[in-house]
Protein backbone atom coordinates (compact mmCIF):
# COMPACT_ATOMS: atom_id res chain seq x y z
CA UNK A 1 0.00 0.00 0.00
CA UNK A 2 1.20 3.66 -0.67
CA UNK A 3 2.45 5.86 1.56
CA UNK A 4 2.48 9.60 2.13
CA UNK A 5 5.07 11.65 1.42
CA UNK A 6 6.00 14.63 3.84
CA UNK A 7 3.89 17.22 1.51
CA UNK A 8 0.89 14.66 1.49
CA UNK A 9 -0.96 17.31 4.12
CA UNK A 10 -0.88 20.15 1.85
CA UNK A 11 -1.66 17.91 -1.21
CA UNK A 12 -4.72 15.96 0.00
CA UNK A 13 -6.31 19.20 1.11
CA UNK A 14 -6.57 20.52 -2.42
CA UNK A 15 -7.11 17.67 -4.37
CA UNK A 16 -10.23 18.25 -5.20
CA UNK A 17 -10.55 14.84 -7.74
CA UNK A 18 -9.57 12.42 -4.86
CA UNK A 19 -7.79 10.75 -8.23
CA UNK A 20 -3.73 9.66 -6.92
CA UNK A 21 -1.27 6.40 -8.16
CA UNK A 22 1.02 4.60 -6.85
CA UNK A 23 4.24 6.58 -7.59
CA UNK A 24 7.15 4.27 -6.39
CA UNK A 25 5.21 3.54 -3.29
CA UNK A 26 4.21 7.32 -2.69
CA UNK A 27 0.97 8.64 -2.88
CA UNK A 28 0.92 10.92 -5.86
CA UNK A 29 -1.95 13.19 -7.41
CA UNK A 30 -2.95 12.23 -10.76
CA UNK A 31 -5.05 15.50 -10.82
CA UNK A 32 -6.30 18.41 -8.31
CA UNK A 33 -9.27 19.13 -10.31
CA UNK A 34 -11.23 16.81 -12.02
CA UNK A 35 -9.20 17.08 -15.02
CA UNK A 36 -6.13 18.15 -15.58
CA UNK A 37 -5.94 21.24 -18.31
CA UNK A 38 -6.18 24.54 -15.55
CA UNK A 39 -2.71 22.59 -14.12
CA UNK A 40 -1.40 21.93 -17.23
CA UNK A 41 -2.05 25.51 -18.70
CA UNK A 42 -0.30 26.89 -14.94
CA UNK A 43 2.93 24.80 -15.88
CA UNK A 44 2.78 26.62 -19.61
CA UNK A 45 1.41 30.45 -18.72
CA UNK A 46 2.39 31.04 -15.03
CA UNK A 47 3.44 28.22 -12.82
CA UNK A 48 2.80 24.37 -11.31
CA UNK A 49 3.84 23.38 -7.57
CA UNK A 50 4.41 19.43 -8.02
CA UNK A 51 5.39 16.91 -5.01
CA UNK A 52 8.16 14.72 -6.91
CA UNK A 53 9.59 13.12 -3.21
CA UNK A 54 9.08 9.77 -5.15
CA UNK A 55 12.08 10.00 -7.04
CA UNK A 56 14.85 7.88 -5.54
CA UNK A 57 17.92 9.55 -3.99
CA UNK A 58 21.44 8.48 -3.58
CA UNK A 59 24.08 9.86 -1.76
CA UNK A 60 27.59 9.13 -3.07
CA UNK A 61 30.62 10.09 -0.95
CA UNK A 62 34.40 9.23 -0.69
CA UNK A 63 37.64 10.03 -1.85
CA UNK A 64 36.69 7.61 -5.11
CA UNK A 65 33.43 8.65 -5.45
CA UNK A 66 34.35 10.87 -8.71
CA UNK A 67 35.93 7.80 -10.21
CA UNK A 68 33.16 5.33 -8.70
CA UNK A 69 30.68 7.07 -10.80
CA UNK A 70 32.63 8.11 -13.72
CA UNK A 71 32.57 3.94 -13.95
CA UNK A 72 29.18 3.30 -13.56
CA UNK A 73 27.67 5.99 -15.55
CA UNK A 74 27.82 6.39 -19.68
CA UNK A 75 28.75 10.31 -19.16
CA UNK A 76 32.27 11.39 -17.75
CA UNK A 77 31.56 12.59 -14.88
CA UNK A 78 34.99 14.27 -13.98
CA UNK A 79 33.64 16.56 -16.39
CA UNK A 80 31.31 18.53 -13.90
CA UNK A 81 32.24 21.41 -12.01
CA UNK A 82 31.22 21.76 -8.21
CA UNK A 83 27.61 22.79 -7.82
CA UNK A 84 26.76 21.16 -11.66
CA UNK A 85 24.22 18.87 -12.53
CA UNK A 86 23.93 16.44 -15.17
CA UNK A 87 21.79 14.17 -17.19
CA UNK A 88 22.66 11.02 -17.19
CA UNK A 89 22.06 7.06 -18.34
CA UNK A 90 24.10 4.37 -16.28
CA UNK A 91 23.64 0.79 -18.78
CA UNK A 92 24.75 -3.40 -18.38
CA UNK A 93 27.73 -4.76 -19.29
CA UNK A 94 25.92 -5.26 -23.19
CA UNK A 95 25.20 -1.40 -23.22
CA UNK A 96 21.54 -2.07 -22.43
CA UNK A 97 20.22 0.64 -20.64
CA UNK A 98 18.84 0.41 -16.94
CA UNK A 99 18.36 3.56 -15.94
CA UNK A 100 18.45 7.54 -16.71
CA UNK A 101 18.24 10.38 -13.87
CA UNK A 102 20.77 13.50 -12.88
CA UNK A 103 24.22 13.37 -10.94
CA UNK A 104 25.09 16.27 -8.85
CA UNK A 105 28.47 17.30 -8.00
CA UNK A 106 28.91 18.96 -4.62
CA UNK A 107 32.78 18.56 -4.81
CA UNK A 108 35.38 15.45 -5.86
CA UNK A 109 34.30 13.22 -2.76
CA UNK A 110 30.38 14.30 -2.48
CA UNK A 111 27.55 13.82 -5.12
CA UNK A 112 23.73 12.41 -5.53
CA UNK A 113 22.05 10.91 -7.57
CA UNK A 114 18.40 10.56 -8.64
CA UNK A 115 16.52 7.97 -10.01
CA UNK A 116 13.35 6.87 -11.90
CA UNK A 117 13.96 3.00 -10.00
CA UNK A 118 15.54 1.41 -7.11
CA UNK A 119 18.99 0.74 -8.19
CA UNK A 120 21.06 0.91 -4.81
CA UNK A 121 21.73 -3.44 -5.14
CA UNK A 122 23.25 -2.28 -8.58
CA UNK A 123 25.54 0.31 -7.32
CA UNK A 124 26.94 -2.03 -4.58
CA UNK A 125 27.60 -4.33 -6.63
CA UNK A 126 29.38 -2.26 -9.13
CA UNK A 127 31.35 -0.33 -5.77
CA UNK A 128 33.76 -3.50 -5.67
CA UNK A 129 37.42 -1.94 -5.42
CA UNK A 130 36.37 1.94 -5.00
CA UNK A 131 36.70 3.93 -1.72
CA UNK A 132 33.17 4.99 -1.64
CA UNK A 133 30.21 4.68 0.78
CA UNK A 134 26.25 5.00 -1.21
CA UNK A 135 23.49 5.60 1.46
CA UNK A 136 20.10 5.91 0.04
CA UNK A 137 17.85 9.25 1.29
CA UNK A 138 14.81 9.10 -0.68
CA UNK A 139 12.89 8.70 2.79
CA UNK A 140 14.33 11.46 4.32
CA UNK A 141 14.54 14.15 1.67
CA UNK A 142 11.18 15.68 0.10
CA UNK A 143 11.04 17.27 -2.89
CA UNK A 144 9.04 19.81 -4.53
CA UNK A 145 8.87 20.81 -8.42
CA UNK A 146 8.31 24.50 -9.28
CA UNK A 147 8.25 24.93 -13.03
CA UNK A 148 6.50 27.63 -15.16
CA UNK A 149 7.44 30.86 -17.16
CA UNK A 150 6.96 32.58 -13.35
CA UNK A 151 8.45 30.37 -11.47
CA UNK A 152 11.80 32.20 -10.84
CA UNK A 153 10.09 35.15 -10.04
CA UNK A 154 8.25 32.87 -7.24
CA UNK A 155 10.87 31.36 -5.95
CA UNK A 156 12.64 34.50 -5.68
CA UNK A 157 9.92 35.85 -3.51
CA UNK A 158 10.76 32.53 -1.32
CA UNK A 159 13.95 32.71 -0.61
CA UNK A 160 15.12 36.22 -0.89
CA UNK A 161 16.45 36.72 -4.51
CA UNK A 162 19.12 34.40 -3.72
CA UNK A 163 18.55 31.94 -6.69
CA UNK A 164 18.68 35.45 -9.07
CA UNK A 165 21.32 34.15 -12.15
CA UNK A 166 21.59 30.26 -11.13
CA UNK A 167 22.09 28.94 -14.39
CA UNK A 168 20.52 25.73 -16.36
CA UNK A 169 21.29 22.59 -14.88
CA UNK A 170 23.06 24.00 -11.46
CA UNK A 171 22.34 23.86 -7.80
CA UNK A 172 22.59 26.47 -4.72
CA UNK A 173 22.21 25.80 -1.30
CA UNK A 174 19.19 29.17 -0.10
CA UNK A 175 17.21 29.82 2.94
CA UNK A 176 13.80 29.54 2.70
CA UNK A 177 11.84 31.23 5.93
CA UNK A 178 14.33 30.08 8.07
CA UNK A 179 15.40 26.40 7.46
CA UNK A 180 18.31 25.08 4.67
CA UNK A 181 17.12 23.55 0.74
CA UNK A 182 18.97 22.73 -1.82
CA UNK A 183 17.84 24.69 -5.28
CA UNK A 184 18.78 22.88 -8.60
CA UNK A 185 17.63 23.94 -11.71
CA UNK A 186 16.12 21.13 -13.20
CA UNK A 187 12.81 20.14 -13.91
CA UNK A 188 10.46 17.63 -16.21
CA UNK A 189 8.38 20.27 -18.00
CA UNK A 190 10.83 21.25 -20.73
CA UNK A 191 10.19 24.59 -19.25
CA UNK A 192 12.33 27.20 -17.17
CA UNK A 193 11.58 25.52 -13.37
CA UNK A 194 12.90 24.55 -10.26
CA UNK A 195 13.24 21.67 -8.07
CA UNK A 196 13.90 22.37 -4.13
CA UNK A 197 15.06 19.50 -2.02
CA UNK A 198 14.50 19.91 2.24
CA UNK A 199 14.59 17.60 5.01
CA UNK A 200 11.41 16.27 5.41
CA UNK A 201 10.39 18.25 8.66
CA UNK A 202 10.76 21.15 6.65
CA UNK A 203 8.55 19.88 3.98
CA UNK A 204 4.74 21.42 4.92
CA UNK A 205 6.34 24.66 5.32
CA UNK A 206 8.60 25.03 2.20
CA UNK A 207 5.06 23.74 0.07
CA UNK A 208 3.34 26.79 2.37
CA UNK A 209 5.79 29.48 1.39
CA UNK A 210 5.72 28.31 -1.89
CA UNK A 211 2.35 28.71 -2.49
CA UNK A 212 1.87 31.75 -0.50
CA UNK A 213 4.90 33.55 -2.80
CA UNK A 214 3.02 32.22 -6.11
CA UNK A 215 -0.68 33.49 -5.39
CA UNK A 216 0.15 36.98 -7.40
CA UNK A 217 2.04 35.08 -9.85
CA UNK A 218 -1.08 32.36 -10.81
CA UNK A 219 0.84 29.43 -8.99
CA UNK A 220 -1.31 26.48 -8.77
CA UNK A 221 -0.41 23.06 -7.29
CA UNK A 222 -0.04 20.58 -10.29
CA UNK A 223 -0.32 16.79 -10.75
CA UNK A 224 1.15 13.74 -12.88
CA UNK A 225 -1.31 14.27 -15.77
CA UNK A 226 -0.33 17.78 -16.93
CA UNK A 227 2.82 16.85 -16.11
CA UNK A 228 2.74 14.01 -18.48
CA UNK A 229 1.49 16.33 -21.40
CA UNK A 230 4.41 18.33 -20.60
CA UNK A 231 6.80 16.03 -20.64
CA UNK A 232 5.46 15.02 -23.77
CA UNK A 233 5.72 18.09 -25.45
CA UNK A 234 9.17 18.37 -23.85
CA UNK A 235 10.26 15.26 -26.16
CA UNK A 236 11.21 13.65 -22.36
CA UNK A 237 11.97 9.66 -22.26
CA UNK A 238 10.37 7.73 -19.79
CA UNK A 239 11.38 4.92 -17.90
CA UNK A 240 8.62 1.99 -17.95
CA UNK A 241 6.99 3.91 -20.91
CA UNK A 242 9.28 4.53 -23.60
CA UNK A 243 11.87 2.38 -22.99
CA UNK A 244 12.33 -1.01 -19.99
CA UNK A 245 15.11 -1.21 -17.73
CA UNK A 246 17.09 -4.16 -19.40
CA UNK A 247 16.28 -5.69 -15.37
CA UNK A 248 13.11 -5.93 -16.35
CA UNK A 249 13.22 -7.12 -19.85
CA UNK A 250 12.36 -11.02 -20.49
CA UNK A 251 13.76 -10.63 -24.14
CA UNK A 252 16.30 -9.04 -25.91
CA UNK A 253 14.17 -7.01 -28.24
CA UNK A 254 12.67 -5.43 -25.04
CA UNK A 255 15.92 -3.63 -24.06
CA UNK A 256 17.39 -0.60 -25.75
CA UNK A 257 20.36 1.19 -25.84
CA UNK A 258 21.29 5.08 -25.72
CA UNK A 259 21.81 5.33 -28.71
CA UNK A 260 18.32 3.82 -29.86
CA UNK A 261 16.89 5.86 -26.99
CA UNK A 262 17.86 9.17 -28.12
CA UNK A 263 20.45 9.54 -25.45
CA UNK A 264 23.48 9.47 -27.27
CA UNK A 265 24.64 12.50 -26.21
CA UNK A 266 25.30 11.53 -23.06
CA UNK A 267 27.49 8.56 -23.76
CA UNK A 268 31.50 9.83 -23.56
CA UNK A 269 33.05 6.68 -25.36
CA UNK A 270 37.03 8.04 -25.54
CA UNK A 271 37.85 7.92 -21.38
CA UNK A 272 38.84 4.79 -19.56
CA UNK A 273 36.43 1.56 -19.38
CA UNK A 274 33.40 1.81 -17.64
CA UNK A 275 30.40 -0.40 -18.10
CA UNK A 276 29.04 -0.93 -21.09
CA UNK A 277 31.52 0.86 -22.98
CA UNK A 278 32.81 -1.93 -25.40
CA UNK A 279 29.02 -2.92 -26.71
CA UNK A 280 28.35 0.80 -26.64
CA UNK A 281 31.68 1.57 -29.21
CA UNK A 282 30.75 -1.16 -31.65
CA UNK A 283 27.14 0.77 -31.93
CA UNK A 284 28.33 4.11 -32.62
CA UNK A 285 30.75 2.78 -35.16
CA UNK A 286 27.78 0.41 -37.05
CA UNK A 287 25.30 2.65 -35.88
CA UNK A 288 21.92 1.90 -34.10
CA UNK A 289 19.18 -0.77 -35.53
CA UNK A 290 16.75 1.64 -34.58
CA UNK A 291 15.82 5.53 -32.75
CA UNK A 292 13.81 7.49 -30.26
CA UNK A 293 12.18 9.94 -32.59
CA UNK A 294 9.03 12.65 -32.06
CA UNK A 295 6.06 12.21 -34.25
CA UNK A 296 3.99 14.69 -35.58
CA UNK A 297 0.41 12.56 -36.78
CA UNK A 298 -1.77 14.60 -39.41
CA UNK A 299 -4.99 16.04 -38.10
CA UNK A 300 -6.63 16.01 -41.31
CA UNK A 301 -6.63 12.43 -41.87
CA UNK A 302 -7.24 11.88 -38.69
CA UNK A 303 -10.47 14.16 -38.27
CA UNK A 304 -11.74 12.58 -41.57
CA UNK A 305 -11.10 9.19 -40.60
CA UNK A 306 -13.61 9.67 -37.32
CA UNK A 307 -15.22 11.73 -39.91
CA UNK A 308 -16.63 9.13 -41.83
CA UNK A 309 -18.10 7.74 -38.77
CA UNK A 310 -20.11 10.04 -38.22
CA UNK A 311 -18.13 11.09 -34.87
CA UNK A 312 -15.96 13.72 -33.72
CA UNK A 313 -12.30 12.93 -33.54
CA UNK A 314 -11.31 11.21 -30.15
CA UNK A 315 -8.21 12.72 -28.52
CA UNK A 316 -7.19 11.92 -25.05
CA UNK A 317 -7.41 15.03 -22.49
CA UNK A 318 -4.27 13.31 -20.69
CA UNK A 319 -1.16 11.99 -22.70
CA UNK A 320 -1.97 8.54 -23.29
CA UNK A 321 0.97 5.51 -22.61
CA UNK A 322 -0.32 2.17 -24.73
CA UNK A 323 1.49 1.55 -27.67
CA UNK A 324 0.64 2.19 -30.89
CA UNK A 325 1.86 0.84 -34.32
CA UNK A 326 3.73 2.58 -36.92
CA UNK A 327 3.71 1.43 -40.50
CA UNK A 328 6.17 2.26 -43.61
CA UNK A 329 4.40 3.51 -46.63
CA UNK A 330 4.24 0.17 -47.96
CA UNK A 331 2.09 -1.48 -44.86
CA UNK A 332 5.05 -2.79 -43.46
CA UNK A 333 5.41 -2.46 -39.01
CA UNK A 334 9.07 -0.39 -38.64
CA UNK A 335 8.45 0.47 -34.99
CA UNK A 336 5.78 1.54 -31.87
CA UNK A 337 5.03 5.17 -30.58
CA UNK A 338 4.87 5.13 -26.66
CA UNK A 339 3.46 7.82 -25.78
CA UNK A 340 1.82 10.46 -27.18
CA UNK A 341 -0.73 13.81 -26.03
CA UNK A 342 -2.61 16.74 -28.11
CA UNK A 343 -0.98 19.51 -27.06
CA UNK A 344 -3.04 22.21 -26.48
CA UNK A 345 0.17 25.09 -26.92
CA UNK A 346 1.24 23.94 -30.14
CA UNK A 347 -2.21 22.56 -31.24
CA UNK A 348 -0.86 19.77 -32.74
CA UNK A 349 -1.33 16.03 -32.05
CA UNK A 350 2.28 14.17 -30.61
CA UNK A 351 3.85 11.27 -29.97
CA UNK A 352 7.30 9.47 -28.96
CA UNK A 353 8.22 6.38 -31.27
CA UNK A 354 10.87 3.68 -31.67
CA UNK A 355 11.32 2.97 -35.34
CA UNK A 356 14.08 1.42 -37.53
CA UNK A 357 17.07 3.62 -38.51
CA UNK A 358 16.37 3.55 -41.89
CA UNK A 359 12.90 5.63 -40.79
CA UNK A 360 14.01 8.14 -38.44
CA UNK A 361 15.10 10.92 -40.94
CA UNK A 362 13.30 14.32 -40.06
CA UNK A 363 10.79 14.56 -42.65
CA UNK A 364 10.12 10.88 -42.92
CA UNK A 365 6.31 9.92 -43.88
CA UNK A 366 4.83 6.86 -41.57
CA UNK A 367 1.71 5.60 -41.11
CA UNK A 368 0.30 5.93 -37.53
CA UNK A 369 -2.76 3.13 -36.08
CA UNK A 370 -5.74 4.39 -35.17
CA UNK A 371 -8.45 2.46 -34.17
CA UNK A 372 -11.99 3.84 -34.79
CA UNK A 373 -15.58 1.77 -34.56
CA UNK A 374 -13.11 -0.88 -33.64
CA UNK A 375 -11.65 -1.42 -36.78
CA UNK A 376 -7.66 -0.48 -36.89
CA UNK A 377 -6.76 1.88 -40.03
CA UNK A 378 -3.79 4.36 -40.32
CA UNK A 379 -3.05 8.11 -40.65
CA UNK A 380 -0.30 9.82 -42.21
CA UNK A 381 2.97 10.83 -39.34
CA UNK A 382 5.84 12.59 -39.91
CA UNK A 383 9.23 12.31 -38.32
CA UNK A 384 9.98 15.95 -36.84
CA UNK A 385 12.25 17.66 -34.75
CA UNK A 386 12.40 17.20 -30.51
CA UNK A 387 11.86 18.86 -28.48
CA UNK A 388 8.39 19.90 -30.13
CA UNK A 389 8.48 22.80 -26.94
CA UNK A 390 11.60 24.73 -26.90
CA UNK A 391 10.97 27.67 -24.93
CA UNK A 392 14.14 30.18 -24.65
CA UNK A 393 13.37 30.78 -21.37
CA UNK A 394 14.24 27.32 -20.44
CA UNK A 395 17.63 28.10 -20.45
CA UNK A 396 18.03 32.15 -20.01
């Protein structure tokens, strides 16, 4: 059974739905209201307050702990300065990946990491030989999400201007009425935001002040659905969703690699070994079987095809998570889309697919399954750039 996270008194108050999941054995909000577009249209126009304590929490520390992770994890992580964060995939011995989430660097002996899944076994395991000690804290840190065009400008308000200038993908320790967070900037929206990390005592306040500081700005507390549109729109993989931990994975076609999953760029190859490094080198030099790619499916075809039915054409308030088929031109299945939303800023209808190399060149035509009146028939979807949301402010 779920349990409550340390915000869960200033959640359940206000949602008004009484709709939560099972986040990784947290209670989490699925919505506030009964549905979900007044929070998603916060997290694009002003700003969303999320509870994200679910996501798991390492602590790495020692005088190897630089080299300990630079091992485990595809991306160099001597590379980081103190006070960076980074994006990163960690993958088996066969370059299959198991998990992505960020690594912070508080100096050479100190960092954390977060994480979609439990993977503390994995790190022991892989801690053989390295003067390093991993304690997990996901119980005793809570975590809350600020993310919207205003959000600096709350947050601000919070803590006294002292986050004015942190930069994308950084961290500062602030004061917030009185007791110590940590401030990274990072986020799941695609969207300029803010996560702040307390002790859990200090939890009920921090979501207080918070909300307090946002009330001029339009703050409004926001849950996993408009979060999952966002995320969407963002161009954001997803453990569970878009791609299976290779743990998980009964057969080989299951798993994926970074390069299939769109996170190449994360993978430093030239650096000594770490795991996965040999499977991932012969990839890059024959190149992936298949890739992550963003889909953009035609709304004419698809309004006509309801269209002859007789009926209006069925989109999914929430971003929707079984897959779909996707065709060649020829009728042929190349690969699945994952997930996939309308989004209501771009007014355009998205999703994330897997599809063979050969079919992943921006620009390439597909064919996308629809099912209407129960019979399955396809509309036209083109291969187009991610992140379909880009804002500047993301990064200013």
């Amino acid at each position: 059974m779920p349990i409550e996270s340390p915000f869960h008194p200033q959640t359940a108050k206000r949602c008004k739905s009484l709709r939560w999941k099972d986040w990784s054995g947290y209670y989490a909000v699925c919505a506030y209201d009964t549905y979900a577009e007044r929070e998603y249209f916060a997290l694009r126009h002003s700003a969303g307050l999320m509870d994200v304590t679910p996501l798991y929490k390492y602590d790495v520390c020692g005088a190897d702990a630089e080299d300990f992770l630079t091992h485990v994890m595809a991306r160099d992580i001597r590379k980081l300065a103190d006070g960076q964060v980074s994006y990163c995939c960690w993958c088996d011995e066969a370059g299959k990946l198991l998990d992505d989430g960020t690594v912070w660097r508080f100096s050479k002996d100190r960092f954390r990491v977060t994480a979609a899944e439990p993977c503390l076994a994995w790190f022991f395991e892989n801690a053989h030989g390295f003067e390093v000690s991993l304690s997990d804290v996901t119980d005793r840190i809570a975590t809350a999400s600020l993310q919207g065009p205003t959000s600096r400008d709350i947050l601000k308000q919070a803590c006294g201007g002292k986050i004015e200038g942190l930069r994308f993908f950084r961290m500062t320790p602030v004061s917030i009425d009185g007791f110590e967070a940590i401030v990274t900037r990072t986020g799941y929206t695609g969207d300029l935001g803010f996560e702040i990390w307390v002790d859990n005592e200090h939890a009920p306040r921090l979501w207080d002040v918070l909300s307090e500081a946002g009330k001029p700005y339009g703050l409004l507390p926001t849950g996993l659905d408009a979060l999952d549109v966002a995320r969407v729109e963002a161009g954001f993989i997803m453990n569970g969703v878009d791609y299976y931990s290779a743990n998980h994975c009964l057969i080989e076609s299951r798993k994926s690699t970074p390069y299939e999953s769109g996170l190449g760029w994360t993978v430093h190859l030239d650096r000594e070994p770490f795991i996965g490094q040999s499977a991932l080198r012969a990839e890059k030099y024959r190149g992936p079987d298949r890739r992550f790619v963003g889909l953009e499916i035609d709304w004419d075809e698809f309004e006509a095809l309801f269209a002859k039915h007789r009926l209006p054409p069925e989109v999914c308030s929430a971003a929707w998570r079984d897959p779909k088929p996707i065709y060649n031109l020829k009728g042929q299945h190349v690969g699945h889309a994952t997930s996939g939303a309308w989004s209501p800023t771009l007014k355009k209808n998205l999703a994330l697919a897997t599809v063979q190399a050969s079919h992943a060149k921006i620009g390439a035509e597909l064919r996308f399954e629809v099912t209407v009146e129960y019979v399955r028939h396809t509309v036209k979807a083109v291969v187009v750039k991610k992140p379909f949301f880009d804002p500047e402010r993301k990064r200013a």
